[in-house]
PDB file of N, CA and C in Angstrom:
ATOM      1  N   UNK A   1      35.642 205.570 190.142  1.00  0.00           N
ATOM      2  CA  UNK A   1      36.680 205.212 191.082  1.00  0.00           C
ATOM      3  C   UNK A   1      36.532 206.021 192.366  1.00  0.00           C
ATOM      4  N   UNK A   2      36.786 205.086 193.501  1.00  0.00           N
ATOM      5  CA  UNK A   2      36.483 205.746 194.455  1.00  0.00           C
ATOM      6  C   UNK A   2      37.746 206.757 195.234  1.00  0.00           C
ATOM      7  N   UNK A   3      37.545 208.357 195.309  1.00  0.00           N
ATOM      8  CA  UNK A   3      38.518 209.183 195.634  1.00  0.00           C
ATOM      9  C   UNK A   3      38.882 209.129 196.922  1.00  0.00           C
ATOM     10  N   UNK A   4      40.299 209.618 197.430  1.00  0.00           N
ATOM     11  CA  UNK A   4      40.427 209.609 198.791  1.00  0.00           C
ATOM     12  C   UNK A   4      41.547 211.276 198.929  1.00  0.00           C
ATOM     13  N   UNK A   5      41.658 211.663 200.092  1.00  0.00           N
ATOM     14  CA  UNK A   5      42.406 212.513 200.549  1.00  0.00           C
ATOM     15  C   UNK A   5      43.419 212.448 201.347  1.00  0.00           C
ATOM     16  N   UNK A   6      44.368 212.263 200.826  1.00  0.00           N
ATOM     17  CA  UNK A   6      45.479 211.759 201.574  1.00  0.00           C
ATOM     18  C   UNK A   6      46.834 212.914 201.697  1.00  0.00           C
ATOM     19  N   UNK A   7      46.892 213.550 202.905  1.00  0.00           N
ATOM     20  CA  UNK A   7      48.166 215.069 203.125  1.00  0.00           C
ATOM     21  C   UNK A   7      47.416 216.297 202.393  1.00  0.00           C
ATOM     22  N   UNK A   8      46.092 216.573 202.284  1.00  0.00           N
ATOM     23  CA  UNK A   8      45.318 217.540 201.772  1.00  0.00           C
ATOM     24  C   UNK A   8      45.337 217.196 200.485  1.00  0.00           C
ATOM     25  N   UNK A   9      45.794 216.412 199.459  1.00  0.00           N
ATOM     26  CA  UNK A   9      45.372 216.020 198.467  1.00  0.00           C
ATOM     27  C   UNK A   9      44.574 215.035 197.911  1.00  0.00           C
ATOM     28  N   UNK A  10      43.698 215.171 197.029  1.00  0.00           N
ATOM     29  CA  UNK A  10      42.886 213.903 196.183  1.00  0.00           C
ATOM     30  C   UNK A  10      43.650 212.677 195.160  1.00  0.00           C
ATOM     31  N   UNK A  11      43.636 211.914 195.782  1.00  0.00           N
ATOM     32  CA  UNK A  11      43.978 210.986 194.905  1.00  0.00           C
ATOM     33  C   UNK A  11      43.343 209.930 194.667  1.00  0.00           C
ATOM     34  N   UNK A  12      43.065 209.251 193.600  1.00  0.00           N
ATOM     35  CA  UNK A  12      42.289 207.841 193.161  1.00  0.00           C
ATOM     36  C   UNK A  12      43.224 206.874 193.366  1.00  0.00           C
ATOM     37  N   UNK A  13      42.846 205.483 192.985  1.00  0.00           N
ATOM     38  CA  UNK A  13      43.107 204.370 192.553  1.00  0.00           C
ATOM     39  C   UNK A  13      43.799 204.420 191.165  1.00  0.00           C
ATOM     40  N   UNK A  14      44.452 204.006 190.533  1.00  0.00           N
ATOM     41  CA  UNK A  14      44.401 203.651 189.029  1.00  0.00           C
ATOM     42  C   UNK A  14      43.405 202.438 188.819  1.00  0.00           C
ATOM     43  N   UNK A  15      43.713 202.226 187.337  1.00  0.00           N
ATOM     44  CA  UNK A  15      42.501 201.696 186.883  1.00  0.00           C
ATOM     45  C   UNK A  15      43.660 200.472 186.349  1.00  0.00           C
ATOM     46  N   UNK A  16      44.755 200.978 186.326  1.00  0.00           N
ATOM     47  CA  UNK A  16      46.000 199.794 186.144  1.00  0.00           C
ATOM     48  C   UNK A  16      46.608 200.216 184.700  1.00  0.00           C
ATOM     49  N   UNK A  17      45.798 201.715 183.858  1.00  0.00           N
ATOM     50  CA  UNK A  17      46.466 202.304 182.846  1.00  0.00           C
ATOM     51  C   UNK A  17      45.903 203.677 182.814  1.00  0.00           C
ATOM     52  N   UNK A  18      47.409 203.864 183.173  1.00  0.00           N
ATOM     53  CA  UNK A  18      47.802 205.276 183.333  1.00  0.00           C
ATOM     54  C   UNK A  18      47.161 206.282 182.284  1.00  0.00           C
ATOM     55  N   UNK A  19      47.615 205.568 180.826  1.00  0.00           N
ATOM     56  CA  UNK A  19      46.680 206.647 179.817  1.00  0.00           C
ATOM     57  C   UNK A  19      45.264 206.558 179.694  1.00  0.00           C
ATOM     58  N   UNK A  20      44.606 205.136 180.430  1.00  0.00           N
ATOM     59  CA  UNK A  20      43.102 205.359 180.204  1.00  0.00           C
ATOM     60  C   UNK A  20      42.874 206.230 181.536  1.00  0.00           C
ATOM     61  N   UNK A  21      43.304 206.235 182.518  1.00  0.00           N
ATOM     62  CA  UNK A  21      43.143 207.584 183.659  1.00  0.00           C
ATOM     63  C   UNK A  21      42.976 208.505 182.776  1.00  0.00           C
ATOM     64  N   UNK A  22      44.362 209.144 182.073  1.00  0.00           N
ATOM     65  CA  UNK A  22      44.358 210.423 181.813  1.00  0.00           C
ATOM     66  C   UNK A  22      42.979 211.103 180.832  1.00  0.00           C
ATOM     67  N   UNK A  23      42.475 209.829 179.994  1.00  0.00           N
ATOM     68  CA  UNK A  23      41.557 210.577 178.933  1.00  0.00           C
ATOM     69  C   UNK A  23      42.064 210.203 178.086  1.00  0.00           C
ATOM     70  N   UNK A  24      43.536 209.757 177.706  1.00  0.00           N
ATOM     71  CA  UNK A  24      43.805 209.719 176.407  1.00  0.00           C
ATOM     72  C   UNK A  24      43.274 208.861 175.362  1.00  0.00           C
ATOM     73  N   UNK A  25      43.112 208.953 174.017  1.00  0.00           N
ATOM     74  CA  UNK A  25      42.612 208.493 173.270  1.00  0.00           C
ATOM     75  C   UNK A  25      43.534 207.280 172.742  1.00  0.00           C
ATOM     76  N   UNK A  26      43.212 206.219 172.465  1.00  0.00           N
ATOM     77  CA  UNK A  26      44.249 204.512 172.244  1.00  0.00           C
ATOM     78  C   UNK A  26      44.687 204.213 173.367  1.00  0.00           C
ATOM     79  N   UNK A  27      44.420 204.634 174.345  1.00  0.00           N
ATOM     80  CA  UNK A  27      45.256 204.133 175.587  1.00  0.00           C
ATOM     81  C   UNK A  27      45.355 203.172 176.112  1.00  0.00           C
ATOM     82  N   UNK A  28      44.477 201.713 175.310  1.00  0.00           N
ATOM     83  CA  UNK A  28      45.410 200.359 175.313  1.00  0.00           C
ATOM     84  C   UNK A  28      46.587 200.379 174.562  1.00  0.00           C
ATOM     85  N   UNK A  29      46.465 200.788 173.343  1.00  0.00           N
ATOM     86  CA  UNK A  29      47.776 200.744 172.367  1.00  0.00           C
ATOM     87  C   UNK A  29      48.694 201.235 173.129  1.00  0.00           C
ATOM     88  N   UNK A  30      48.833 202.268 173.460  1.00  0.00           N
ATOM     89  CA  UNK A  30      49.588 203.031 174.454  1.00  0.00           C
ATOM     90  C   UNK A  30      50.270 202.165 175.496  1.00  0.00           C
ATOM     91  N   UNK A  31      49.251 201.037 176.089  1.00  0.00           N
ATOM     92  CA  UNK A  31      49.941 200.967 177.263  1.00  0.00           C
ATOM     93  C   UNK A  31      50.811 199.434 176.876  1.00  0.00           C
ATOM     94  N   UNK A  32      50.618 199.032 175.685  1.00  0.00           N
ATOM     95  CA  UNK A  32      51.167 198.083 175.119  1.00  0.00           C
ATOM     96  C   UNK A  32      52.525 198.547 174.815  1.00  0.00           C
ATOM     97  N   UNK A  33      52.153 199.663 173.710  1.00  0.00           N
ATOM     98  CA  UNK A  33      53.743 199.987 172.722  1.00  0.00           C
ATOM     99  C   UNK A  33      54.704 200.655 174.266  1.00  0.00           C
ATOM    100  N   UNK A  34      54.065 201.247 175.366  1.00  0.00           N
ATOM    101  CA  UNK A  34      54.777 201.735 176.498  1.00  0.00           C
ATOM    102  C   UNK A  34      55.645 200.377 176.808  1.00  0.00           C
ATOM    103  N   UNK A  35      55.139 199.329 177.252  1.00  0.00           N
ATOM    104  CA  UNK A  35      55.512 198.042 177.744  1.00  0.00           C
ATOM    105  C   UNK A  35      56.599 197.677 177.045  1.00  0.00           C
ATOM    106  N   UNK A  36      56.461 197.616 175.533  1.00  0.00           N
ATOM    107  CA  UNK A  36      57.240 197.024 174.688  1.00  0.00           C
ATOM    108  C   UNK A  36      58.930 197.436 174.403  1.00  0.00           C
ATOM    109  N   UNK A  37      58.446 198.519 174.680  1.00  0.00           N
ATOM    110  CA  UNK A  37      59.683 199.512 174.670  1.00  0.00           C
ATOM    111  C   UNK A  37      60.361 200.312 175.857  1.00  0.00           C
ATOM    112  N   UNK A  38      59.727 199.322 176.860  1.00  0.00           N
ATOM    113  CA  UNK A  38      60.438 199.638 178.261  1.00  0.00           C
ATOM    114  C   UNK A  38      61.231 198.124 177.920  1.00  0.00           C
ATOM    115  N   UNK A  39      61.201 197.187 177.830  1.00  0.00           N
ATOM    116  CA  UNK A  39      61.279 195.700 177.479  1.00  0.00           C
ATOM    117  C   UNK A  39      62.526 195.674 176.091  1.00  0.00           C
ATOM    118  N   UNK A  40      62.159 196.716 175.340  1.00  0.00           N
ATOM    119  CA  UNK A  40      63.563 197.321 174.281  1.00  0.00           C
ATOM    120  C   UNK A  40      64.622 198.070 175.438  1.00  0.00           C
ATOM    121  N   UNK A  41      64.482 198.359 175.741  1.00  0.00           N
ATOM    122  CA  UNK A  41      65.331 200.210 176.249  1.00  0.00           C
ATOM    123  C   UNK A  41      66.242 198.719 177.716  1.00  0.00           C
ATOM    124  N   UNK A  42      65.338 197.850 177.849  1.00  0.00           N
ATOM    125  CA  UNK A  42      66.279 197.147 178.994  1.00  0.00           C
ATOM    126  C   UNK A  42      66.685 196.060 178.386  1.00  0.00           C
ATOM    127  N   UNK A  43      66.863 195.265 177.146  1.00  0.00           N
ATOM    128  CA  UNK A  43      67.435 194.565 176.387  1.00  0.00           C
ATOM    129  C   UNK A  43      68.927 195.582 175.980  1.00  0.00           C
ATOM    130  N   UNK A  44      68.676 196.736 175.169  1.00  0.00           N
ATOM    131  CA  UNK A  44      69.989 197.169 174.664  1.00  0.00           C
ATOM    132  C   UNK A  44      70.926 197.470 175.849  1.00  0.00           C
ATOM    133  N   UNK A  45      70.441 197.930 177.098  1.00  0.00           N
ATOM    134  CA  UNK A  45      71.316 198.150 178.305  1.00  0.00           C
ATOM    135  C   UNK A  45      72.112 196.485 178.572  1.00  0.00           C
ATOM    136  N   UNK A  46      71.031 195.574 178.958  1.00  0.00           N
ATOM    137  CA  UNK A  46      71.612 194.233 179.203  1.00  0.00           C
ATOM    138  C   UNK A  46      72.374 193.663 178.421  1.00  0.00           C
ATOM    139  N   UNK A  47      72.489 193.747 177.114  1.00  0.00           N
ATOM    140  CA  UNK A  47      73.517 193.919 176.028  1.00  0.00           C
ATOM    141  C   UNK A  47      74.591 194.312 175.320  1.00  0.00           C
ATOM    142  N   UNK A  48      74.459 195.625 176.460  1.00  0.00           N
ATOM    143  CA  UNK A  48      75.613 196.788 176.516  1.00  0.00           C
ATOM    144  C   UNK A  48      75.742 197.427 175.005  1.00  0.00           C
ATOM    145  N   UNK A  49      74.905 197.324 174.287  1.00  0.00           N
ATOM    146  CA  UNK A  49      74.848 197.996 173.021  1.00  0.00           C
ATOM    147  C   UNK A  49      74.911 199.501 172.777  1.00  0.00           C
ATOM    148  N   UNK A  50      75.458 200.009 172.230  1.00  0.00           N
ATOM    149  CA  UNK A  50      75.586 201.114 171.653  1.00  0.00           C
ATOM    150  C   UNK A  50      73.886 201.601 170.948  1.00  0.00           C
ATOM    151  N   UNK A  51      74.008 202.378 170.728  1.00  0.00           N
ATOM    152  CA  UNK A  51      72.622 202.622 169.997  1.00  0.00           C
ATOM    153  C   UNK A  51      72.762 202.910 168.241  1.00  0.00           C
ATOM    154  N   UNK A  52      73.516 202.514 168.097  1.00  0.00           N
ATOM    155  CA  UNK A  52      74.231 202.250 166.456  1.00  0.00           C
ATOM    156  C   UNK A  52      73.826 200.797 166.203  1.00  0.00           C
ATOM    157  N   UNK A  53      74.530 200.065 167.335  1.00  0.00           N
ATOM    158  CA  UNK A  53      74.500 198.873 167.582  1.00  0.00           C
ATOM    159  C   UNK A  53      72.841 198.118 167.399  1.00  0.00           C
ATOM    160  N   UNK A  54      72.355 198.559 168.329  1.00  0.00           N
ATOM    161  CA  UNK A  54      70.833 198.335 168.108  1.00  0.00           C
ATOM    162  C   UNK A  54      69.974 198.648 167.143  1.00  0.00           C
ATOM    163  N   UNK A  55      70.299 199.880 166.853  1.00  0.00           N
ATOM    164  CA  UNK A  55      69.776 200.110 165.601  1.00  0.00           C
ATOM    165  C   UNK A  55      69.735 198.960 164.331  1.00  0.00           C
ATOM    166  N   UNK A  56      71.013 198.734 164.239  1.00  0.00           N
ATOM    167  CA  UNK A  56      71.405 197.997 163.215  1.00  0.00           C
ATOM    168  C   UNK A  56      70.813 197.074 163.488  1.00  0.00           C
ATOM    169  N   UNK A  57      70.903 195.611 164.659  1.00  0.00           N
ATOM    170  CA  UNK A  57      70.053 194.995 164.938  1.00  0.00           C
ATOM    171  C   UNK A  57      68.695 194.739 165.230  1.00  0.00           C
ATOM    172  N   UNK A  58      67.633 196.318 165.216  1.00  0.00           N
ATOM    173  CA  UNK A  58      67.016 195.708 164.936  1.00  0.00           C
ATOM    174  C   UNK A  58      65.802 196.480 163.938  1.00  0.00           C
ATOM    175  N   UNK A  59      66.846 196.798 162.962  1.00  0.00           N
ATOM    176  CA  UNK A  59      66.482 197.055 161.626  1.00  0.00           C
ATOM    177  C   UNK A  59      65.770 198.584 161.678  1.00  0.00           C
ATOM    178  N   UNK A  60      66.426 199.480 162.337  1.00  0.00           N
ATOM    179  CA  UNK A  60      65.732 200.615 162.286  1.00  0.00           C
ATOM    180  C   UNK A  60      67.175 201.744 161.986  1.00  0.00           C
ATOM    181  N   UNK A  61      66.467 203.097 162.410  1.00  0.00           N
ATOM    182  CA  UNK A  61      67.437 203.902 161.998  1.00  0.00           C
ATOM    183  C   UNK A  61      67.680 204.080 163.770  1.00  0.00           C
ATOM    184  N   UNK A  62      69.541 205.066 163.857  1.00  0.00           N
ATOM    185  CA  UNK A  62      69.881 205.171 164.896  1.00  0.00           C
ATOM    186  C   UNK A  62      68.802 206.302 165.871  1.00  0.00           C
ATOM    187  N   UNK A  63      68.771 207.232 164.668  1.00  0.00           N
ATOM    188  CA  UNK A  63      67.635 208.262 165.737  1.00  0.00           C
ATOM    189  C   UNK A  63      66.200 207.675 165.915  1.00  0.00           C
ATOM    190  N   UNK A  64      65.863 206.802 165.699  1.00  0.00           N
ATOM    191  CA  UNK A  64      64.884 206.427 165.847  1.00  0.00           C
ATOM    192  C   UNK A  64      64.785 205.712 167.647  1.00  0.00           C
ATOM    193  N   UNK A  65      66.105 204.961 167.167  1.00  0.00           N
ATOM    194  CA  UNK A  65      66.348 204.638 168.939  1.00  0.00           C
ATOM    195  C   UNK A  65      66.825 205.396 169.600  1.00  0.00           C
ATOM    196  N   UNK A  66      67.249 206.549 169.259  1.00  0.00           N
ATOM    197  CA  UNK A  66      67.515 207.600 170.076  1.00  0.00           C
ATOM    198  C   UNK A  66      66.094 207.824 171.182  1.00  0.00           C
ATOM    199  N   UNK A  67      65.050 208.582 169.847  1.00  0.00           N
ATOM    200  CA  UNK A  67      64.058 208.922 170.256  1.00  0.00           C
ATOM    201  C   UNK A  67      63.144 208.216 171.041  1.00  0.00           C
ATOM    202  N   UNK A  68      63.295 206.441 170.977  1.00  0.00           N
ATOM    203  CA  UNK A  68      63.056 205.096 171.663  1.00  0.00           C
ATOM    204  C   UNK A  68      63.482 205.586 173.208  1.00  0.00           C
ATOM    205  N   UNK A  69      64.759 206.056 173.190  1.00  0.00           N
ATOM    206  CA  UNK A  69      65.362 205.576 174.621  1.00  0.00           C
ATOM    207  C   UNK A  69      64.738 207.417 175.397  1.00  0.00           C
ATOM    208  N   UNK A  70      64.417 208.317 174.445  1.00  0.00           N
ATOM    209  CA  UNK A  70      63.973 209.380 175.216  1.00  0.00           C
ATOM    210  C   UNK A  70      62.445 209.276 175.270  1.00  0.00           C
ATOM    211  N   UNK A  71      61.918 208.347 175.188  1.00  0.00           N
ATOM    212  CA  UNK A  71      60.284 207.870 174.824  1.00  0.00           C
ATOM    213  C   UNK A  71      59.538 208.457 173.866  1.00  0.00           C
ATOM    214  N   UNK A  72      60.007 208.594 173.107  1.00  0.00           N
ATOM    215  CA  UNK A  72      59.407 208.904 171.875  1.00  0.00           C
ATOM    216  C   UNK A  72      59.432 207.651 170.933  1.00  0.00           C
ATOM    217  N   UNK A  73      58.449 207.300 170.959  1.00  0.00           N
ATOM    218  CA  UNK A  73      57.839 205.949 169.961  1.00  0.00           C
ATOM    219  C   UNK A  73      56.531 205.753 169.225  1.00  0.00           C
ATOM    220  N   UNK A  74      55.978 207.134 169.014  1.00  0.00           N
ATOM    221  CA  UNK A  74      55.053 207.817 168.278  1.00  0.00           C
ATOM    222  C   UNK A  74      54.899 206.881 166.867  1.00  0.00           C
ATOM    223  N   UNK A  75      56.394 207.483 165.957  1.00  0.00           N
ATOM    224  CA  UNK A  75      56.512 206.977 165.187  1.00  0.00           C
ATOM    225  C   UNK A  75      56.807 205.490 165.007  1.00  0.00           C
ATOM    226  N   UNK A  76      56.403 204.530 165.584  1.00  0.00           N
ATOM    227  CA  UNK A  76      57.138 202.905 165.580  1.00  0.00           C
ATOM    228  C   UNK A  76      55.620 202.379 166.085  1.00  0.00           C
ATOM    229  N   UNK A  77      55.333 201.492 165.177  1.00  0.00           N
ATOM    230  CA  UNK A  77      53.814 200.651 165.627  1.00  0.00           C
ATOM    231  C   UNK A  77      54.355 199.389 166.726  1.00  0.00           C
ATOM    232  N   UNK A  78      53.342 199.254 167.002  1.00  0.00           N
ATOM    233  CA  UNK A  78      53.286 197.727 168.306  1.00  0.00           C
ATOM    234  C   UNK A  78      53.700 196.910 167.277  1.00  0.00           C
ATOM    235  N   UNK A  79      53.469 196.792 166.127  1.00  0.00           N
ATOM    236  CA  UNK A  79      54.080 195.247 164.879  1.00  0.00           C
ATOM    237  C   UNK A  79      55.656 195.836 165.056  1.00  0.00           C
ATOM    238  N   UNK A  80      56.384 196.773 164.866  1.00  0.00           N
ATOM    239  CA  UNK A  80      57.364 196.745 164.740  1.00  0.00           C
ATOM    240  C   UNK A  80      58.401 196.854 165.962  1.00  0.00           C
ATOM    241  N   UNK A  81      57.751 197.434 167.050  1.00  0.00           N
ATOM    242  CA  UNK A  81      58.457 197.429 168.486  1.00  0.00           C
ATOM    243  C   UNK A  81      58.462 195.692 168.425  1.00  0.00           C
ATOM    244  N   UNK A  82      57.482 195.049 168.554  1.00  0.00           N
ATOM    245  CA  UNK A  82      57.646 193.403 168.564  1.00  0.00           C
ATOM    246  C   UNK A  82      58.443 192.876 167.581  1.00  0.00           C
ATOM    247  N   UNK A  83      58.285 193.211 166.705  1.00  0.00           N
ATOM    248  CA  UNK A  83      59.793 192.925 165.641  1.00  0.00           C
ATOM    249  C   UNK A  83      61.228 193.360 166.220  1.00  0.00           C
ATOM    250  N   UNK A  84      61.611 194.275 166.564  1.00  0.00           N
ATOM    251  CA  UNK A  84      62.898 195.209 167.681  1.00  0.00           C
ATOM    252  C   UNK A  84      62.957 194.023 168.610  1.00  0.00           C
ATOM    253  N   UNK A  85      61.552 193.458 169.154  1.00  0.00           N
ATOM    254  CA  UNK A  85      62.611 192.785 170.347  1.00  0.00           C
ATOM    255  C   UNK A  85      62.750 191.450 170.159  1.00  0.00           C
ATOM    256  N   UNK A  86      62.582 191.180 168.815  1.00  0.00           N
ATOM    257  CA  UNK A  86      62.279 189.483 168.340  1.00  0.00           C
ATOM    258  C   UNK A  86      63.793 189.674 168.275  1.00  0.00           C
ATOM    259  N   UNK A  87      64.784 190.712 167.273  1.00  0.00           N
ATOM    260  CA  UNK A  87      65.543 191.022 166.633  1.00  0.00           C
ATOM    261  C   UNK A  87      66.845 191.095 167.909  1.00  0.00           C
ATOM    262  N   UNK A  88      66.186 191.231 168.866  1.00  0.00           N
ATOM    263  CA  UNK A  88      66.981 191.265 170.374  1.00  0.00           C
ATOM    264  C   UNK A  88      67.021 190.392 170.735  1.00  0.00           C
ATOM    265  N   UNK A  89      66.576 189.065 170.529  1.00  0.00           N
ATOM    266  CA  UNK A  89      66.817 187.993 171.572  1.00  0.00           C
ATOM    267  C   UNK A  89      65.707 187.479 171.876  1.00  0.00           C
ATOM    268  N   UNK A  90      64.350 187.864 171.758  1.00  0.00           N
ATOM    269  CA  UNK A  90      63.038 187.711 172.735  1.00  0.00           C
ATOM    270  C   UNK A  90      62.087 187.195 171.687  1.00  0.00           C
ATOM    271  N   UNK A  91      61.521 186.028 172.351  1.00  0.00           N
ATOM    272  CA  UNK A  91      60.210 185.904 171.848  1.00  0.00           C
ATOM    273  C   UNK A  91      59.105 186.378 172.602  1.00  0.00           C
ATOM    274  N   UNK A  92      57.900 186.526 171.809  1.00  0.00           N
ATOM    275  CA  UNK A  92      56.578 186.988 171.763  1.00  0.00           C
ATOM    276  C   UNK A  92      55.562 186.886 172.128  1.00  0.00           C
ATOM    277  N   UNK A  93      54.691 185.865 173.051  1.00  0.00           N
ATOM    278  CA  UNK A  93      53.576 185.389 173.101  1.00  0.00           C
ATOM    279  C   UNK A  93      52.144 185.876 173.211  1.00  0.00           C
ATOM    280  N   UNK A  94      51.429 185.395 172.062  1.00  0.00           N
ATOM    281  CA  UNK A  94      49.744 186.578 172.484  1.00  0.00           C
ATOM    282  C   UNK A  94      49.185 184.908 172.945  1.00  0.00           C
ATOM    283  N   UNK A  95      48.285 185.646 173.705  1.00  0.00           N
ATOM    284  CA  UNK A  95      47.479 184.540 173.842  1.00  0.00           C
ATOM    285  C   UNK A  95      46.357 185.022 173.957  1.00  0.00           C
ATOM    286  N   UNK A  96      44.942 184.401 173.209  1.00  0.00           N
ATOM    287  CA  UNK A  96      43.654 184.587 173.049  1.00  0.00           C
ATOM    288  C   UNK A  96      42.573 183.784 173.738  1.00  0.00           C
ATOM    289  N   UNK A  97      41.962 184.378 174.835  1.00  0.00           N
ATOM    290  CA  UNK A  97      41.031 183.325 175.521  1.00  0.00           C
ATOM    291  C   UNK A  97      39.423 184.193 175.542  1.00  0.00           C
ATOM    292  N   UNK A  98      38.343 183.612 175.865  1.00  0.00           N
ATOM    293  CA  UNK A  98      37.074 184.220 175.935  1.00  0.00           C
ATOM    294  C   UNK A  98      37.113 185.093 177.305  1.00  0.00           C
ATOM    295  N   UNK A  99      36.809 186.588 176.512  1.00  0.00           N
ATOM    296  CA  UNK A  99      36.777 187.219 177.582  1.00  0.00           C
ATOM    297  C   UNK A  99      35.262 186.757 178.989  1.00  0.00           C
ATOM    298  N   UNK A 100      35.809 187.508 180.279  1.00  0.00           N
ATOM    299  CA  UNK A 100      34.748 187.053 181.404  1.00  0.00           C
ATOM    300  C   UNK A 100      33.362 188.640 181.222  1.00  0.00           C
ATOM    301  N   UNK A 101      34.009 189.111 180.164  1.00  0.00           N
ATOM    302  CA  UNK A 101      33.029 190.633 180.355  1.00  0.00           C
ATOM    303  C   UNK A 101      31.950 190.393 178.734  1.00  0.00           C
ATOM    304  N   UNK A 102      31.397 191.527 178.887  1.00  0.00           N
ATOM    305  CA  UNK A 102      30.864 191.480 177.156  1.00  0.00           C
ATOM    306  C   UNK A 102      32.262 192.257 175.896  1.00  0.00           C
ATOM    307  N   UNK A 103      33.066 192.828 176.388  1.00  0.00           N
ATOM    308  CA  UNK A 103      34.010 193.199 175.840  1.00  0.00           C
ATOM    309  C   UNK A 103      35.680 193.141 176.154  1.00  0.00           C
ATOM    310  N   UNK A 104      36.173 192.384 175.932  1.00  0.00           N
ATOM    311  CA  UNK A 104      37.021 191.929 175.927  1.00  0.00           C
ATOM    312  C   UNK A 104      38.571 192.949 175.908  1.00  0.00           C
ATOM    313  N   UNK A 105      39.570 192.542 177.011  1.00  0.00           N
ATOM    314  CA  UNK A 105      40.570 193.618 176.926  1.00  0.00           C
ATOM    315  C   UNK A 105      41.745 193.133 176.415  1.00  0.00           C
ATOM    316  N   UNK A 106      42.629 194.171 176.061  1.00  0.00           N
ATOM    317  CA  UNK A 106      43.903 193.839 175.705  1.00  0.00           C
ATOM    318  C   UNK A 106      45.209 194.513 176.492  1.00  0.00           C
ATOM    319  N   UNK A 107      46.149 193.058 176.976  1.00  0.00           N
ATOM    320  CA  UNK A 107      47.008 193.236 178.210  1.00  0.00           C
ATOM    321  C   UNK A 107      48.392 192.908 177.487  1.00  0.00           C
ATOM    322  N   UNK A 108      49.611 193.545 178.030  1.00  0.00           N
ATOM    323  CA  UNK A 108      50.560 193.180 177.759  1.00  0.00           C
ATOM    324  C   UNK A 108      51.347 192.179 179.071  1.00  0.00           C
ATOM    325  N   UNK A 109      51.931 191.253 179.554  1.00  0.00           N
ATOM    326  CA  UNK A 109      52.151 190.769 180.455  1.00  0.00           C
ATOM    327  C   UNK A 109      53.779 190.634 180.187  1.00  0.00           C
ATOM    328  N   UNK A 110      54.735 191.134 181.468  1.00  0.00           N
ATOM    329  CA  UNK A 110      55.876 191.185 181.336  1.00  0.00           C
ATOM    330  C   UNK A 110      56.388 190.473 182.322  1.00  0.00           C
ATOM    331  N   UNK A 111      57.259 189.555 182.176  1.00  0.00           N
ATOM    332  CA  UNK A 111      57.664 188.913 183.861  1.00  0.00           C
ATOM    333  C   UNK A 111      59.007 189.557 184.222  1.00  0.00           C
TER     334      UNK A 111
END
């Protein structure tokens, strides 16, 4: 990526995920279960739910959405964040086409 200097500092481009910048290791998963649960955290607001409330709906424990709404979602897989927001109101869509590269990526798309 090409660097620039902008107010005496270096800064890049992103690459369009933040955790594959950083190095981190899964950082598609990452930028999925991130998505998913920004997409939770603004369902229970638009809902005006309690976090008891949500919980219950969508089949988890309350600290769990606690730890949801302080970003902690370590513990909760991409199958079950997509279950949380089926359980909210929302459907799902994957869609599978031939990638244009030799390896093929995986995107979450939010409108």
């Amino acid at each position: 990526m090409k660097k620039r200097v902008i107010d005496g500092v270096e800064v890049q481009r992103s690459s369009g995920n933040v955790f594959a910048d950083l190095g981190l290791p899964d950082a598609g998963k990452l930028k999925i279960k991130t998505g998913l649960v920004i997409e939770i955290r603004k369902a229970i607001r638009q809902q005006g739910l309690t976090q008891q409330e949500a919980a219950t709906r969508m089949g988890i424990t309350q600290p769990k959405v606690s730890g949801m709404m302080r970003g902690d979602f370590s513990n909760l897989s991409e199958r079950k964040l997509m279950d949380c927001l089926n359980r909210l109101g929302y459907d799902i869509e994957i869609k599978v086409k031939p990638a244009s590269d030799s390896v093929g990526h995986l995107m979450l798309a939010i409108p």
